[in-house]
Protein backbone atom coordinates (compact mmCIF):
# COMPACT_ATOMS: atom_id res chain seq x y z
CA UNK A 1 72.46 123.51 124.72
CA UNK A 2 72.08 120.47 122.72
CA UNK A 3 74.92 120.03 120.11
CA UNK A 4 73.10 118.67 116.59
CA UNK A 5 75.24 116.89 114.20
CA UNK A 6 76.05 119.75 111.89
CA UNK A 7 76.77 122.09 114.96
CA UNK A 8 79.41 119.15 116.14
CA UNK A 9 80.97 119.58 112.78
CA UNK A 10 80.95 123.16 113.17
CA UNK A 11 83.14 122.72 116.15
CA UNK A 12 85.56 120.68 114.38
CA UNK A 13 85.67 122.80 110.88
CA UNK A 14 86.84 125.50 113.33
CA UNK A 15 90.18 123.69 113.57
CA UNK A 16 90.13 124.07 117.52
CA UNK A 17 91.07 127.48 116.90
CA UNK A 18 94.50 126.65 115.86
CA UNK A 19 97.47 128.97 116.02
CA UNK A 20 99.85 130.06 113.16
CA UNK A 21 102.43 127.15 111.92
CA UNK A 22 105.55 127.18 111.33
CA UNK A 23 108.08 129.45 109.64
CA UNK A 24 106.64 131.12 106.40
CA UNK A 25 109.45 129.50 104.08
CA UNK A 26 108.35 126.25 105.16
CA UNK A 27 105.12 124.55 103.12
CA UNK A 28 101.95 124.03 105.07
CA UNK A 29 100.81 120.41 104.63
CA UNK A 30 97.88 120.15 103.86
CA UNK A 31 95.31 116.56 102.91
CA UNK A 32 92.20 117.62 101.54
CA UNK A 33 89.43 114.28 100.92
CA UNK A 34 88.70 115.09 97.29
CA UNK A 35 89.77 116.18 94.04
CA UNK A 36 87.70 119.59 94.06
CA UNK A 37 88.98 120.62 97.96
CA UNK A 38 92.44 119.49 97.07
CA UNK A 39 92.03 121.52 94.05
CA UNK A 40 90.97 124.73 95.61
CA UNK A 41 93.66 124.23 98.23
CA UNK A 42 96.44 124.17 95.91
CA UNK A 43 94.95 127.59 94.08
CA UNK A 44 94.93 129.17 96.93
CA UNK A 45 97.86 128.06 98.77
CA UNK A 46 100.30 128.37 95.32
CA UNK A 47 103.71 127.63 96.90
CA UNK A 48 102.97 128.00 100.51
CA UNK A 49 101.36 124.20 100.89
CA UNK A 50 102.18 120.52 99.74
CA UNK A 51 98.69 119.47 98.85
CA UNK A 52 97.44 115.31 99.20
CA UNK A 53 94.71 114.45 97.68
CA UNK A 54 93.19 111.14 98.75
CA UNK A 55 90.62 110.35 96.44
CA UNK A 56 91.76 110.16 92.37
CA UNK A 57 89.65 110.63 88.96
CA UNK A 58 87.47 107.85 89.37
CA UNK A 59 86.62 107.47 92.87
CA UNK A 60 83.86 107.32 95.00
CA UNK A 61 83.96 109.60 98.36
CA UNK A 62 80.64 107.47 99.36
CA UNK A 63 82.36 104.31 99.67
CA UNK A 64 85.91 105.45 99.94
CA UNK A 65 87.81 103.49 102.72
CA UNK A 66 91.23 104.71 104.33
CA UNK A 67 94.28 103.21 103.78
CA UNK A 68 97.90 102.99 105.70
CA UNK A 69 99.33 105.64 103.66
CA UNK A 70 95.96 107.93 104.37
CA UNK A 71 96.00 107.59 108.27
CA UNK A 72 99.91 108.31 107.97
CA UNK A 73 99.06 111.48 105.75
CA UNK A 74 96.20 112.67 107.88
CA UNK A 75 98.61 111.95 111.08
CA UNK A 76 101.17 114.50 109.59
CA UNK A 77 98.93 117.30 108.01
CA UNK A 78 98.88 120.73 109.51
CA UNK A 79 95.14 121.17 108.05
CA UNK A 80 92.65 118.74 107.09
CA UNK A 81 89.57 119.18 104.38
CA UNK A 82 86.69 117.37 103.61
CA UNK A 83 83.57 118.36 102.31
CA UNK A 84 81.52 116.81 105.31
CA UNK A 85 77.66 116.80 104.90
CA UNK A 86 78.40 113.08 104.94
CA UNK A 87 79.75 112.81 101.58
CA UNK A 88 83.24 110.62 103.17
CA UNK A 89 80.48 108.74 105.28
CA UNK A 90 82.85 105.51 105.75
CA UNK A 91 85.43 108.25 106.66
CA UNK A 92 83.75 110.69 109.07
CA UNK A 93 84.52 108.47 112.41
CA UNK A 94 88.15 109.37 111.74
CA UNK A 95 88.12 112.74 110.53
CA UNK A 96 85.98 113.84 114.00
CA UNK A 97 88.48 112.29 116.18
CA UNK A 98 91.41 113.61 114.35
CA UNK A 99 89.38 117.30 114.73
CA UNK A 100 90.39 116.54 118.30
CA UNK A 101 94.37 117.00 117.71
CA UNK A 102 94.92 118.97 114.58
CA UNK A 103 92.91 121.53 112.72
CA UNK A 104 90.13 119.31 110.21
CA UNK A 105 87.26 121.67 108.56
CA UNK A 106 84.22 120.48 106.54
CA UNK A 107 84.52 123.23 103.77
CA UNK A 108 80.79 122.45 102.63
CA UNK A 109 79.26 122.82 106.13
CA UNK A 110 80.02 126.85 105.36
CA UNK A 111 77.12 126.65 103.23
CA UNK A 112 74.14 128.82 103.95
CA UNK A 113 72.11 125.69 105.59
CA UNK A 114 68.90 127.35 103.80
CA UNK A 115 70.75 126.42 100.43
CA UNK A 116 70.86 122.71 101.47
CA UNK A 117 69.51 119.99 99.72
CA UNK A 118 66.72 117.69 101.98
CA UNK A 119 66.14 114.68 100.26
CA UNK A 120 62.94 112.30 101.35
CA UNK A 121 64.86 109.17 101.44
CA UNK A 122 67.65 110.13 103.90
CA UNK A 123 65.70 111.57 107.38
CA UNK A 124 68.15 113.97 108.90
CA UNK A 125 70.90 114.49 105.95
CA UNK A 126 71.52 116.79 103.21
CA UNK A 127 72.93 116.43 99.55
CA UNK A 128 76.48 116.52 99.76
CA UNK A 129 77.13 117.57 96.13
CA UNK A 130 77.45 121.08 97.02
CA UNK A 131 80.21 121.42 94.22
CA UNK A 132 77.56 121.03 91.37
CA UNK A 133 76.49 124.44 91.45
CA UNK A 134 79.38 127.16 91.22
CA UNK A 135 77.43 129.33 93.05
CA UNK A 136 77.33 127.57 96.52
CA UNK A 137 80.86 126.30 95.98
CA UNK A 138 82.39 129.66 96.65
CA UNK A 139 81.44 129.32 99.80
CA UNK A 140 83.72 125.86 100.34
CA UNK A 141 86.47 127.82 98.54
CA UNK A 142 86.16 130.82 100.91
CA UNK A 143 86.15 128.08 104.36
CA UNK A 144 89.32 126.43 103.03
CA UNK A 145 90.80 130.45 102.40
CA UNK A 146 90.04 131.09 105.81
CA UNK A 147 91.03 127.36 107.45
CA UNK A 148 94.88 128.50 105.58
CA UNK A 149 94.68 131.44 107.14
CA UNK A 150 93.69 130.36 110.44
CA UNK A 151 96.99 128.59 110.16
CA UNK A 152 99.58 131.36 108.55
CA UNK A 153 99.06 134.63 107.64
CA UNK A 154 99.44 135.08 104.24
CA UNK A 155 98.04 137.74 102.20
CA UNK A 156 98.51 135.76 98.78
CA UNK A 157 96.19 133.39 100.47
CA UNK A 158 93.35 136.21 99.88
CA UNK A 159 94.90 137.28 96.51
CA UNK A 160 94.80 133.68 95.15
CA UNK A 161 91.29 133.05 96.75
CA UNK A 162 89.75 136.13 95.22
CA UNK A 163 90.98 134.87 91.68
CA UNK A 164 89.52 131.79 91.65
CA UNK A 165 86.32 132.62 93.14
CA UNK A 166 86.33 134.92 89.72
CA UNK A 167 86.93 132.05 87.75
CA UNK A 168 84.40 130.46 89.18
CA UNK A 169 82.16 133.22 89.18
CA UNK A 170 82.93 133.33 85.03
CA UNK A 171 82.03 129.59 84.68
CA UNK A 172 79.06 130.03 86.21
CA UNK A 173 78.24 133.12 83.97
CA UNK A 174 79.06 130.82 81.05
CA UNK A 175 76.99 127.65 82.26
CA UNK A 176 73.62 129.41 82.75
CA UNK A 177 73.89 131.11 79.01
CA UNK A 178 74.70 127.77 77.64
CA UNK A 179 72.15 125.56 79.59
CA UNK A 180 69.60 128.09 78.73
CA UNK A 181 70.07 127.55 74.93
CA UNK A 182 68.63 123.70 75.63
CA UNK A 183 65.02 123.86 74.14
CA UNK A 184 62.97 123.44 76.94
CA UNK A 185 61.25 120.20 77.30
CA UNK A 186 65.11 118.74 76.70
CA UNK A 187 66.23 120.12 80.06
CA UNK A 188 65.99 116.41 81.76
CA UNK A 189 69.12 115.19 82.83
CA UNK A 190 69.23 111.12 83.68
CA UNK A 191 72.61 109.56 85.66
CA UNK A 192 73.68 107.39 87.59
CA UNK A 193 72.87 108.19 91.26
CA UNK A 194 71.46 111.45 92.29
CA UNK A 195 74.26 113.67 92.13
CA UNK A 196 72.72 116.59 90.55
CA UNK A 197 70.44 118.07 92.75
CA UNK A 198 72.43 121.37 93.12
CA UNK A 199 72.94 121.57 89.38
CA UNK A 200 69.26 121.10 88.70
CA UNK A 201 68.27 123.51 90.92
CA UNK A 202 70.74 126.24 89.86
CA UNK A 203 69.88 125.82 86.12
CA UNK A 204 66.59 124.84 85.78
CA UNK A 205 66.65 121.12 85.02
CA UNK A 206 64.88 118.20 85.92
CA UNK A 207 67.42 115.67 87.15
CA UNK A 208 66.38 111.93 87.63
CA UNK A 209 68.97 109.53 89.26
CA UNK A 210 68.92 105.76 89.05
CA UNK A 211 70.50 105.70 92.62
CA UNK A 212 69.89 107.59 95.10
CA UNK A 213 72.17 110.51 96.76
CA UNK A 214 74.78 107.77 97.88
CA UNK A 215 76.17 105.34 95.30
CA UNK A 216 75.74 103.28 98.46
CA UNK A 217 71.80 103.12 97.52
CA UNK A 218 70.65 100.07 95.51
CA UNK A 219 68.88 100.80 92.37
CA UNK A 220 65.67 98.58 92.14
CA UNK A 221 63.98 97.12 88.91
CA UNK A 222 61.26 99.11 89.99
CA UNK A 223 63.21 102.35 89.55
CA UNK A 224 64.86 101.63 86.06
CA UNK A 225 61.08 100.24 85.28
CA UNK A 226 60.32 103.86 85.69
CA UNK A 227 62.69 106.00 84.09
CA UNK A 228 61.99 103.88 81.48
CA UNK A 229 58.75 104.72 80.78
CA UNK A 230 59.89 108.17 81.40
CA UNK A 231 62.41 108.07 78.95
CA UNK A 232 59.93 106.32 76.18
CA UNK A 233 56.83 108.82 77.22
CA UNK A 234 58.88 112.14 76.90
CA UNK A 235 61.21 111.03 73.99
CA UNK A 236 64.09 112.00 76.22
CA UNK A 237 67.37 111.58 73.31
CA UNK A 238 70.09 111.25 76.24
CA UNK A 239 71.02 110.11 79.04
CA UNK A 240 74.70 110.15 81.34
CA UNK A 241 77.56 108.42 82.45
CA UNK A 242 79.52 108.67 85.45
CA UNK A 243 83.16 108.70 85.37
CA UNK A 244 83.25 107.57 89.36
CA UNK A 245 80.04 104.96 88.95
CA UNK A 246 79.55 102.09 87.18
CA UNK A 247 77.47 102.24 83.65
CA UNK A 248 75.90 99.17 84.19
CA UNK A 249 72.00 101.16 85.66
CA UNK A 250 72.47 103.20 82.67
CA UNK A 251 72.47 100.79 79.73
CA UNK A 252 70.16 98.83 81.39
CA UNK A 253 67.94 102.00 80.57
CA UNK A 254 69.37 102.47 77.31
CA UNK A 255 68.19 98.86 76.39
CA UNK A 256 64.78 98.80 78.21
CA UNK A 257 63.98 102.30 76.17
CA UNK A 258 65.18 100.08 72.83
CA UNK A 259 62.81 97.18 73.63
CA UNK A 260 59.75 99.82 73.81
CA UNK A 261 61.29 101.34 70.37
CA UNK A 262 62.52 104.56 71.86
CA UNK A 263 66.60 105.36 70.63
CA UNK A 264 68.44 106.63 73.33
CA UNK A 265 71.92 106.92 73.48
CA UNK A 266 74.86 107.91 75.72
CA UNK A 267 75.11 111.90 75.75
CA UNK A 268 78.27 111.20 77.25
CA UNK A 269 80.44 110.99 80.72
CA UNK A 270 80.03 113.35 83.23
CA UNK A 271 82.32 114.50 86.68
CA UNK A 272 80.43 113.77 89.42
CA UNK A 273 81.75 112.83 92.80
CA UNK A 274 85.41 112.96 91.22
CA UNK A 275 87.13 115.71 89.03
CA UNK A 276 89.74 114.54 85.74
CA UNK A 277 93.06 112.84 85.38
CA UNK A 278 95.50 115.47 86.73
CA UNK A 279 97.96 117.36 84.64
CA UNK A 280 94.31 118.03 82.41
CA UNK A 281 92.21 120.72 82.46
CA UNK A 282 89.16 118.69 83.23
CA UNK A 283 91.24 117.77 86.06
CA UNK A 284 90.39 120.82 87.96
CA UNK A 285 87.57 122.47 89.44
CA UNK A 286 86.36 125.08 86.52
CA UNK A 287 87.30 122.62 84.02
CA UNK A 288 85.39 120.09 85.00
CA UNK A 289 82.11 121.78 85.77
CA UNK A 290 83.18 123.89 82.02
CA UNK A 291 83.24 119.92 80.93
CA UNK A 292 79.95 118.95 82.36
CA UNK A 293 78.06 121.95 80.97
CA UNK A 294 79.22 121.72 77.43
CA UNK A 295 78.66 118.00 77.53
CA UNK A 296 75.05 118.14 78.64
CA UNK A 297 74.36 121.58 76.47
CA UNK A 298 75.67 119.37 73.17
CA UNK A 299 73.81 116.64 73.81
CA UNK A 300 70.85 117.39 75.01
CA UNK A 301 70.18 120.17 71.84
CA UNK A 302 72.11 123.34 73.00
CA UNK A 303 74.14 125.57 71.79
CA UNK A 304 77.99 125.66 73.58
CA UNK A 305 81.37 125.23 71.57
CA UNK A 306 82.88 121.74 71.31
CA UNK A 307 86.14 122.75 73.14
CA UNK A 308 84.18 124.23 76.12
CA UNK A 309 83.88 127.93 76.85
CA UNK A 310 87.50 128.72 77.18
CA UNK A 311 88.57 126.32 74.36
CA UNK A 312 90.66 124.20 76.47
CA UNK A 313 88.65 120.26 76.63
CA UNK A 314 90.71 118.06 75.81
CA UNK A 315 93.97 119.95 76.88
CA UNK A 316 96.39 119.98 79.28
């Protein structure tokens, strides 16, 4: 049989079957590619794991190159995770050979693949930004549960896993009441690069990225041309920042809108490809998608409380 790409990452996110580690009173190490894995590693694992992280607030998995202190991290970890689906594309080469020695799982690829994302402009791949919609997460939070487990047998693994997948279950409870309280023909949601595909999809919106799936993607005149008229035609009030892309596509819109005498502003900075400062409680999964839902709800003419839906924006 023919292995296809996503059946090859299969076979790595499978760890090579890997047997239990070390002595329970001695923390699993663990590197996870982003700030939303890393985050559901360290809720699940509580004490049991020293968690990396190698990409911060701000950064772009698209583009994201390794560095000495990565491949030394990655060369020591017990368990690798990384969302796969081609997200860490400048990344993958070294993740799949690593698969080879140590246990490395693409938490995303657990994903029903009928829930996937196609998009027209990339033959052969799928949306990466699985993450956007609470509801497909669970299942990355349930591969790195098992991937721990795989590893050491620990029953708070399950314990911890089953209370964030409630939290996460409650956020996305709390998102679809709020998003449906945006009138209507407001539900149009312009960024940066196509991140929001999931998002759109879960809660009804149309989403309309300068970019394309990758921040890799160039953004044409063409395309900003476009959503201009778009923005101008349907009197669309707002449109979004990035916190991990550059702004510059977006006022370019803002001003192109102005020159046509349409007023649009900034309806303010979204988490898209990387979570919040750490230590804050953006800086973790359900506070950042409890950030991005109030933000968008607010500014786009619904009805959600200004300190998010468990009154904690803006907190540590």
């Amino acid at each position: 049989m023919l292995l296809t790409r996503r059946s090859m990452l299969t076979l790595t996110a499978a760890g090579l079957a890997a047997p239990a580690i070390g002595r329970a009173d001695t923390p699993l190490r663990v590197v996870a590619t982003t700030g939303m894995i890393a985050d559901a590693a360290r809720a699940i694992a509580g004490e049991a794991a020293e968690v990396t992280a190698l990409m911060g607030p701000g950064v772009d998995p698209h583009s994201y190159r390794q560095t000495r202190t990565d491949i030394v991290a990655l060369s020591r970890a017990d368990l690798v995770l990384w969302n796969g689906l081609y997200l860490e594309a400048q990344l993958e080469g070294l993740l799949l050979d690593l698969g080879r020695k140590t246990s490395v799982v693409a938490v995303a690829e657990a994903a029903p693949e009928a829930d996937l994302l196609r998009h027209s402009e990339y033959e052969g791949r799928t949306d990466p930004h699985l993450w956007m919609a609470p509801r497909l997460w669970s299942h990355a939070v349930t591969a790195t549960r098992d991937a721990m487990l795989a590893l050491r047998d620990e029953p708070t693994f399950v314990e911890n896993a089953a209370r964030l997948l409630a939290e996460i279950e409650t956020v996305d409870a709390k998102a679809r009441d709020a998003l449906s309280t945006v009138p209507e023909a407001a539900r149009v949601l312009v960024t940066a690069h196509d991140a929001f595909g999931y998002f759109g999809r879960e809660y009804h919106f149309e989403v309309m990225g300068i970019q394309g799936i990758s921040t890799q993607s160039e953004a044409g005149l063409a395309r900003i041309a476009e959503l201009v008229d778009t923005l101008v035609a349907r009197r669309i009030p707002a449109v979004f920042v990035e916190s991990s892309v550059s702004d510059r596509n977006i006022r370019a819109l803002i001003e192109g809108a102005a020159a046509q005498g349409h007023d649009v502003r900034i309806g303010g900075e979204l988490f898209s490809d990387a979570m919040g400062e750490p230590g804050t409680w953006e800086g973790t999964y359900v506070g950042m998608i409890d950030h991005n839902v109030t933000t968008i709800t607010r500014a786009l003419g619904g009805d959600a409380p200004e300190t998010g839906f468990f009154g904690r924006l803006g907190s540590a």
